[in-house]
N, C-alpha and C. Protein backbone atom coordinates (compact mmCIF):
# COMPACT_ATOMS: atom_id res chain seq x y z
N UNK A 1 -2.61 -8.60 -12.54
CA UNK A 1 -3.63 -7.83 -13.23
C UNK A 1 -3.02 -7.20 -14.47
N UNK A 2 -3.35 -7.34 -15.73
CA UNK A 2 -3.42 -7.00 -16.78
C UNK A 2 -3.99 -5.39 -17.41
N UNK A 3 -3.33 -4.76 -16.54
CA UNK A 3 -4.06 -3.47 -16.98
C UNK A 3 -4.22 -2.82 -17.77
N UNK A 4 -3.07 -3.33 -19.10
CA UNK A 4 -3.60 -2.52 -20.42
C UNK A 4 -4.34 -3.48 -21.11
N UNK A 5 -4.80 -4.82 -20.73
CA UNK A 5 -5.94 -5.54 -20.89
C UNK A 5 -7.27 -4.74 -20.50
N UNK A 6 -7.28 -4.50 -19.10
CA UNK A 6 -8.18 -3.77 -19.01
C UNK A 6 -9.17 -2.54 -19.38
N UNK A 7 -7.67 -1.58 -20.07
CA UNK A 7 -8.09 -0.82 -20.53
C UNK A 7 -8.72 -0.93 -22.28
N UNK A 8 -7.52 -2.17 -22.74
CA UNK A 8 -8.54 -1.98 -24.27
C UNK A 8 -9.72 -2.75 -24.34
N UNK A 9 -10.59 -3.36 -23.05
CA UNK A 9 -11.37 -4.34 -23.23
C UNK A 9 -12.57 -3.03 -22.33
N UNK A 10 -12.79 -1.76 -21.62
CA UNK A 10 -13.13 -0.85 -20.90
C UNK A 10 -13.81 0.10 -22.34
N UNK A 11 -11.98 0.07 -23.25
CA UNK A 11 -12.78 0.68 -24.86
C UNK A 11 -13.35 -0.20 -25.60
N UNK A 12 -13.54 -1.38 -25.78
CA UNK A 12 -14.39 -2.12 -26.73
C UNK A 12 -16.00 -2.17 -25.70
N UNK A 13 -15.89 -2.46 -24.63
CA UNK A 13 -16.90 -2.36 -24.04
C UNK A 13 -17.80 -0.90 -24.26
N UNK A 14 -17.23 0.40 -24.11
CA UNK A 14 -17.82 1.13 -24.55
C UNK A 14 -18.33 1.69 -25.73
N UNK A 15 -17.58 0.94 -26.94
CA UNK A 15 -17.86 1.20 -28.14
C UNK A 15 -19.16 0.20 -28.37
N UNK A 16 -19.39 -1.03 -27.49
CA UNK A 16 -20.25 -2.02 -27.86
C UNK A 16 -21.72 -1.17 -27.08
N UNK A 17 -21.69 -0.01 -25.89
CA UNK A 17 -22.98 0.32 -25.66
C UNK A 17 -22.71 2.06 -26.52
N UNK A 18 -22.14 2.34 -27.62
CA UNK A 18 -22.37 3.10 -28.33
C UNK A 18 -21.54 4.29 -27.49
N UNK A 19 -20.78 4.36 -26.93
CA UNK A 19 -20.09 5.30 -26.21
C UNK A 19 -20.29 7.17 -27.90
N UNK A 20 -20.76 8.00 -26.74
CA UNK A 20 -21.71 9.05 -27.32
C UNK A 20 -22.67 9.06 -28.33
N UNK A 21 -23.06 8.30 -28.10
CA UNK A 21 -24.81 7.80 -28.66
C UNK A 21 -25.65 8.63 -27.79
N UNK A 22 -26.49 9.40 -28.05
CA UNK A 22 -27.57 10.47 -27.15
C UNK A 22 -28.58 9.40 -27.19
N UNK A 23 -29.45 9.26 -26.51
CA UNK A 23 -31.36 8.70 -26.17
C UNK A 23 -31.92 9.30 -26.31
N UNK A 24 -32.85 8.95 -26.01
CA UNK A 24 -34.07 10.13 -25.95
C UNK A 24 -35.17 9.57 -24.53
N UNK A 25 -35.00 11.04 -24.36
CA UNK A 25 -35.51 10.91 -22.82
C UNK A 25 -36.49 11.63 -22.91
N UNK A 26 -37.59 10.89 -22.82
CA UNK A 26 -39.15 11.31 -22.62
C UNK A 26 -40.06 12.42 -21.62
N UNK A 27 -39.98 13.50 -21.60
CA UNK A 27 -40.38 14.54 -20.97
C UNK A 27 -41.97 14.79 -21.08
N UNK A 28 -42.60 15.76 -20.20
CA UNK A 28 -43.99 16.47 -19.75
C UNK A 28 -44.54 16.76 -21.31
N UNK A 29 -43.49 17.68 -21.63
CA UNK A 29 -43.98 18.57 -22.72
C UNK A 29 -42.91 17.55 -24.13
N UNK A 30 -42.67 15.97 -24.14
CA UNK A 30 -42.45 16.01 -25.48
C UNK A 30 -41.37 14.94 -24.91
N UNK A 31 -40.15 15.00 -25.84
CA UNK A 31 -38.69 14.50 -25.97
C UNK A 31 -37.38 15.57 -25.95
N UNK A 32 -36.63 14.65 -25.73
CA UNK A 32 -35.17 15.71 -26.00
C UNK A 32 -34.11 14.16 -26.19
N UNK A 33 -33.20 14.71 -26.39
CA UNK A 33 -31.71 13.65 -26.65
C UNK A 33 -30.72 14.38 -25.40
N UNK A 34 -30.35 13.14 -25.07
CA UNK A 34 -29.50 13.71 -23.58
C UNK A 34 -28.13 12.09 -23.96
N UNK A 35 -27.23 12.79 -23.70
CA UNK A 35 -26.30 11.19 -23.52
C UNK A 35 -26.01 10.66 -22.14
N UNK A 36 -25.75 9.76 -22.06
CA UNK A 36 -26.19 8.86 -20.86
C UNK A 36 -24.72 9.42 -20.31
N UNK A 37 -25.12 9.07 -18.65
CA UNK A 37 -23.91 9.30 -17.77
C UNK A 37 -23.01 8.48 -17.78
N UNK A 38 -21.61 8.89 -18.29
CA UNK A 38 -20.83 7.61 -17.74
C UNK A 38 -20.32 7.45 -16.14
N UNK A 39 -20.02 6.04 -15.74
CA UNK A 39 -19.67 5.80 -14.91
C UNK A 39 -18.32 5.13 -14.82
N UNK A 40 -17.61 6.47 -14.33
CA UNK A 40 -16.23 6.57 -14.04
C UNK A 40 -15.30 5.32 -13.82
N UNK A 41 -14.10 5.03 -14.07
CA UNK A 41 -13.01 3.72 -13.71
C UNK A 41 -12.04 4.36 -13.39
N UNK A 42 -11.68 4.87 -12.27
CA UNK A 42 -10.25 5.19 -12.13
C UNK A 42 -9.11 4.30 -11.42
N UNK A 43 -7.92 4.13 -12.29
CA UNK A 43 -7.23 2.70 -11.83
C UNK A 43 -6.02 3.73 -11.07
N UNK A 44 -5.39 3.04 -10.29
CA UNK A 44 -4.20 3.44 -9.57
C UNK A 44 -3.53 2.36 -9.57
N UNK A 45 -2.05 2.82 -8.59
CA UNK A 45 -0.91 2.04 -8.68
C UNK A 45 -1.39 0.40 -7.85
N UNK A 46 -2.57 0.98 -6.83
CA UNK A 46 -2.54 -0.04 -5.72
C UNK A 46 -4.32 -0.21 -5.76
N UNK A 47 -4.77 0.39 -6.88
CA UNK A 47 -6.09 0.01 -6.56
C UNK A 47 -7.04 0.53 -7.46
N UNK A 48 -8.37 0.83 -6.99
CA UNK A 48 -9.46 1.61 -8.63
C UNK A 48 -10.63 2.01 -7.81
N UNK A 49 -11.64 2.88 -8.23
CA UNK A 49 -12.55 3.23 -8.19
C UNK A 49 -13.02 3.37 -9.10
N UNK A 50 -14.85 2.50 -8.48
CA UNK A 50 -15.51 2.63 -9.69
C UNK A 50 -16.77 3.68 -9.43
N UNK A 51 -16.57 4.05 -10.27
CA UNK A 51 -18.30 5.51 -10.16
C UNK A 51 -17.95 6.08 -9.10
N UNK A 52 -18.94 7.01 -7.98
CA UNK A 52 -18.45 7.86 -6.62
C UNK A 52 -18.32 6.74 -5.69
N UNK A 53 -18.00 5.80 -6.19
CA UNK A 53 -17.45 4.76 -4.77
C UNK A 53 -16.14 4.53 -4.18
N UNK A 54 -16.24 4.55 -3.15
CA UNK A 54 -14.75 4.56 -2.31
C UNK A 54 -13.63 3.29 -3.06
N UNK A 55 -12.60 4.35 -2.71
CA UNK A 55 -11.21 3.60 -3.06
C UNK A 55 -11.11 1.63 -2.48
N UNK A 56 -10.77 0.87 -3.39
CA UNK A 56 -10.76 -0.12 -3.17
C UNK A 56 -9.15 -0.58 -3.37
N UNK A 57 -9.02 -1.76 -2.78
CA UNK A 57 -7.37 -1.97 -2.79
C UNK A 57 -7.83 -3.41 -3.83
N UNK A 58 -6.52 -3.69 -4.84
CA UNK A 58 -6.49 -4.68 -5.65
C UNK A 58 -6.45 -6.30 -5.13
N UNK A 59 -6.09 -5.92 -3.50
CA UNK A 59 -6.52 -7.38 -3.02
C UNK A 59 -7.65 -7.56 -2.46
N UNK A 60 -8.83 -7.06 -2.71
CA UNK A 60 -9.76 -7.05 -1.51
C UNK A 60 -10.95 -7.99 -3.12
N UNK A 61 -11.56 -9.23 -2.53
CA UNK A 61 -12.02 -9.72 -3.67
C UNK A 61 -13.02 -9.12 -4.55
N UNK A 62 -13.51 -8.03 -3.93
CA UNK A 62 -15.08 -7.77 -5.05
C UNK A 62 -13.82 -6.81 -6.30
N UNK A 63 -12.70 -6.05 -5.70
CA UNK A 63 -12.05 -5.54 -6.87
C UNK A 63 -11.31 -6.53 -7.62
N UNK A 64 -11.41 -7.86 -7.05
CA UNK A 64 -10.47 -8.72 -8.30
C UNK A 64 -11.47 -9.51 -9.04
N UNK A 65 -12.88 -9.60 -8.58
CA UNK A 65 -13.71 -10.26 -9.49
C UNK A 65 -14.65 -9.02 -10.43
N UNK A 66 -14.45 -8.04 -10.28
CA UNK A 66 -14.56 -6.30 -10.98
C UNK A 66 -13.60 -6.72 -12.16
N UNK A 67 -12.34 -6.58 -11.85
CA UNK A 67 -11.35 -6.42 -12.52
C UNK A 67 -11.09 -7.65 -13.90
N UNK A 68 -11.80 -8.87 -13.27
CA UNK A 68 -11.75 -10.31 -13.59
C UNK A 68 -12.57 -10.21 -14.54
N UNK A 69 -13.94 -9.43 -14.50
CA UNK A 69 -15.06 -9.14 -15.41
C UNK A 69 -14.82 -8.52 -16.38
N UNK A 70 -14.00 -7.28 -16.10
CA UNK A 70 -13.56 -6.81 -17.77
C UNK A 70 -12.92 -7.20 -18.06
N UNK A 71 -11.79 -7.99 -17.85
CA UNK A 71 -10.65 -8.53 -18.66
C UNK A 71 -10.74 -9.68 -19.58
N UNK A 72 -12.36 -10.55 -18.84
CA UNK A 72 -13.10 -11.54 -19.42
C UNK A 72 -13.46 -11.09 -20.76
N UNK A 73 -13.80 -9.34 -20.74
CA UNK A 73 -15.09 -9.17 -21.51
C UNK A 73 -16.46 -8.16 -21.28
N UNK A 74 -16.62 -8.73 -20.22
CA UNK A 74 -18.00 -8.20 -19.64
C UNK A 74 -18.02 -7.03 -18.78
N UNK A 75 -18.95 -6.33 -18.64
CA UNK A 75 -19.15 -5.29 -17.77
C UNK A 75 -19.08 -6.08 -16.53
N UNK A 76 -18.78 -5.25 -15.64
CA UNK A 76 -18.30 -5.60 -13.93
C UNK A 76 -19.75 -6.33 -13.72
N UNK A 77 -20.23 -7.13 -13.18
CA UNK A 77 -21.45 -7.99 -12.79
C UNK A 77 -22.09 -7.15 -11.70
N UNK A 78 -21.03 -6.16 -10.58
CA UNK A 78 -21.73 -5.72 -9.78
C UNK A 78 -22.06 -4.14 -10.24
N UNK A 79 -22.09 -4.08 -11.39
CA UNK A 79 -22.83 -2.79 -12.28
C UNK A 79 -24.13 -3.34 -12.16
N UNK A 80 -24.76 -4.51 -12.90
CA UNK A 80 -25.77 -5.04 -13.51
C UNK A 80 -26.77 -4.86 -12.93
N UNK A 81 -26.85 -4.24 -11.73
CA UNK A 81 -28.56 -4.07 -11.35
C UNK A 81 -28.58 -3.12 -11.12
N UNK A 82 -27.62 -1.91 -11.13
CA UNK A 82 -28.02 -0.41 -11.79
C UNK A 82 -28.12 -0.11 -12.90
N UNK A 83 -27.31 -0.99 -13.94
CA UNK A 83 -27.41 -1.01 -15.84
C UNK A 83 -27.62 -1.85 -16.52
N UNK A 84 -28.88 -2.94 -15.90
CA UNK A 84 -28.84 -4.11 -16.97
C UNK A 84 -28.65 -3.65 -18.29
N UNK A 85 -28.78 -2.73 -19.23
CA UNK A 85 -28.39 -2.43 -20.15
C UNK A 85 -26.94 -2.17 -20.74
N UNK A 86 -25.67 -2.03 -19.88
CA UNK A 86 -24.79 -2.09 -19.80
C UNK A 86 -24.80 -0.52 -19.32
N UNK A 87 -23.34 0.06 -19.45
CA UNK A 87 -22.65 1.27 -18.50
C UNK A 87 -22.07 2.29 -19.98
């Protein structure tokens, strides 16, 4: 695993969905600008967590095809049906 791959492909990925870009989030009484939540990557010696999800070990396959996804390029695939818009 390529991890400072990971990490400069984690910053181009976020620069590509505008990393602190505010929206606008449609309310009762109107609009406001709110910036979107990020969802956390924390890497370790033996493993990563992604968002409030439990610790995963670097051999277990959904973290090597995670890991496989950004290094490709792409947001993790098993983001995509909480952010089709990206993360």
């Amino acid at each position: 695993i390529d991890l400072d791959l990971v990490l400069e492909n984690v910053k181009d990925l976020n620069s590509l969905v505008g990393e602190g870009v505010c929206e606008v989030e449609h309310t009762a009484r109107g609009a406001r600008l709110r910036r979107p939540e990020p969802v956390p990557l924390m890497l370790y010696q033996d493993g990563l967590v992604v968002g409030q999800g439990s610790f995963r070990p670097y051999q277990h396959p959904a973290t090597q095809q995670c890991l496989q996804d950004i290094m490709d390029g792409y947001f993790p695939s098993e983001l995509q049906p909480l952010y089709p818009d990206g993360v």
